[in-house]
C-alpha atoms as a PDB file:
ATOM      1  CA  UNK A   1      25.312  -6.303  -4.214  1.00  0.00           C
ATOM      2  CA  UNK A   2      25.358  -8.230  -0.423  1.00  0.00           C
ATOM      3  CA  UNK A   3      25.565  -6.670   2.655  1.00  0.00           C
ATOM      4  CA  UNK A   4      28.624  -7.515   3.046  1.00  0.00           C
ATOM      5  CA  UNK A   5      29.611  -6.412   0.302  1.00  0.00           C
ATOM      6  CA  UNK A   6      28.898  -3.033   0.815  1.00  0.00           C
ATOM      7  CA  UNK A   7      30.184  -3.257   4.166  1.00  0.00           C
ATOM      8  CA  UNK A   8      33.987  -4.482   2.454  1.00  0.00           C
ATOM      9  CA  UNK A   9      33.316  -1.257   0.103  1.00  0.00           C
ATOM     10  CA  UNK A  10      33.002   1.461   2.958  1.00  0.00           C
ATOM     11  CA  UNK A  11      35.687   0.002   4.971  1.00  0.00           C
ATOM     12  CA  UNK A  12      37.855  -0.018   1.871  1.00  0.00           C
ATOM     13  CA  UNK A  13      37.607   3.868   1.979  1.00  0.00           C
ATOM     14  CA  UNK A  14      38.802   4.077   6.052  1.00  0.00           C
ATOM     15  CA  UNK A  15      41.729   4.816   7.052  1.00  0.00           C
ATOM     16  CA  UNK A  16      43.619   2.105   9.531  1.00  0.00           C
ATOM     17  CA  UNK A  17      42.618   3.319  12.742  1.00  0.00           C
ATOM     18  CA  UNK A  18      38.958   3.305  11.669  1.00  0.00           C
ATOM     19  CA  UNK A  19      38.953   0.201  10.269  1.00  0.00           C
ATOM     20  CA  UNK A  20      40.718  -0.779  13.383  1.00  0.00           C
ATOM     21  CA  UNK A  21      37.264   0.552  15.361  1.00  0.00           C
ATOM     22  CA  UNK A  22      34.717  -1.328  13.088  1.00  0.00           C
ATOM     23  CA  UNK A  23      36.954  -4.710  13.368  1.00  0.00           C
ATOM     24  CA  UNK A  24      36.433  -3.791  17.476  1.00  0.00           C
ATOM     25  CA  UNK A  25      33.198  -3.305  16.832  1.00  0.00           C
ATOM     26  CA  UNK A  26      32.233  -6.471  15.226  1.00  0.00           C
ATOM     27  CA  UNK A  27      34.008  -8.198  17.897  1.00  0.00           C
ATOM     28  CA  UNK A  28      31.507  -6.497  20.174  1.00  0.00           C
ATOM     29  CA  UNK A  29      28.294  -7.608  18.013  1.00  0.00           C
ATOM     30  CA  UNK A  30      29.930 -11.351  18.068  1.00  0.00           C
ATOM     31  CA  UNK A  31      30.527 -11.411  21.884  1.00  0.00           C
ATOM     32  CA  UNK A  32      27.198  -9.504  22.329  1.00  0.00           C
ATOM     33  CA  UNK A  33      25.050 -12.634  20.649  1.00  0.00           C
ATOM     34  CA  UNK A  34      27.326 -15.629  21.517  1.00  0.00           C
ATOM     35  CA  UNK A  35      29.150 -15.883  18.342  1.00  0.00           C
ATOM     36  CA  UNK A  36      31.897 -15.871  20.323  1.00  0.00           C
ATOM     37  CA  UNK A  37      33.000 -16.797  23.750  1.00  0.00           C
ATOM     38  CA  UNK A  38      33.910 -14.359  25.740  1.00  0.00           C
ATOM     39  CA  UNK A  39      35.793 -15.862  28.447  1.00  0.00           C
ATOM     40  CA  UNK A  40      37.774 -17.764  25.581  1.00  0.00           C
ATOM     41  CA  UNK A  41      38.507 -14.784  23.844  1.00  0.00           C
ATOM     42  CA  UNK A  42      39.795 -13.202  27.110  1.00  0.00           C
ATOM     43  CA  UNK A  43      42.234 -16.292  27.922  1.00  0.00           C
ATOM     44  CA  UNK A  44      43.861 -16.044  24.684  1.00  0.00           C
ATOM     45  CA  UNK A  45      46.435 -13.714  25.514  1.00  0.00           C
ATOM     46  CA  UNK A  46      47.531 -15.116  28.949  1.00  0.00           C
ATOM     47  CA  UNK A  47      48.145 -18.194  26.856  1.00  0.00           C
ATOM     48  CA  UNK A  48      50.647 -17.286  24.665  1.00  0.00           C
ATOM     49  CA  UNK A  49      53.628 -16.712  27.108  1.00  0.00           C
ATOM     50  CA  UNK A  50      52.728 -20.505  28.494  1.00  0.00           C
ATOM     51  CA  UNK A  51      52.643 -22.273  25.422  1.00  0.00           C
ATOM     52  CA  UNK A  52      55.505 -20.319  23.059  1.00  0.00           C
ATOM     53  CA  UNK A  53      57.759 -22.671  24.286  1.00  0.00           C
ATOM     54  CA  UNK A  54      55.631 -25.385  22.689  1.00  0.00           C
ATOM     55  CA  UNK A  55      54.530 -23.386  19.429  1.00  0.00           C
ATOM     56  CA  UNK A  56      57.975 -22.413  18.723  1.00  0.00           C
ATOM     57  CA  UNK A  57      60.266 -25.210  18.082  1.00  0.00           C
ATOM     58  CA  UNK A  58      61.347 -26.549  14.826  1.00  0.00           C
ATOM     59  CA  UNK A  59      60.136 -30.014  15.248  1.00  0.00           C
ATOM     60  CA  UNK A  60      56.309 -28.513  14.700  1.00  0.00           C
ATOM     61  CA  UNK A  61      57.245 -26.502  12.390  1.00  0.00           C
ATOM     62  CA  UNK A  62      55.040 -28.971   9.864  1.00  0.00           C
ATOM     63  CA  UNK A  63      52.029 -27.195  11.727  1.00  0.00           C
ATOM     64  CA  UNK A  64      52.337 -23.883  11.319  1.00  0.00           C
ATOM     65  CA  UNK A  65      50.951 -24.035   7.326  1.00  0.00           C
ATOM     66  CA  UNK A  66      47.851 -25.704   8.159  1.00  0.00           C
END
């Protein structure tokens, strides 16, 4: 068995709020090695109120299931 899977086996036995903490977590490890951008990551929420006008409108609706 992977890592990873034994990782998806222990988690399967937390409840929500601690699987809540390990998905924080792993956020943490990404950030920490530059899987992810953090200054990306932080912009994504001030984002949304600017562009729902442009997400939400039926004529891109065509987008939303890719």
């Amino acid at each position: 068995m992977s890592t990873a899977e034994q990782i998806m086996r222990e988690i399967q036995k937390l409840p929500a709020p601690l699987v809540q903490e390990v998905l924080d977590f792993i956020g943490f490890i990404e950030l920490k090695h530059g899987i992810k951008d953090r200054i990306a990551e932080e912009l994504k929420p001030a984002q949304t109120p600017a562009m729902e006008h442009a997400w939400d409108n039926v004529e891109d609706e065509v987008w939303n299931d890719m």
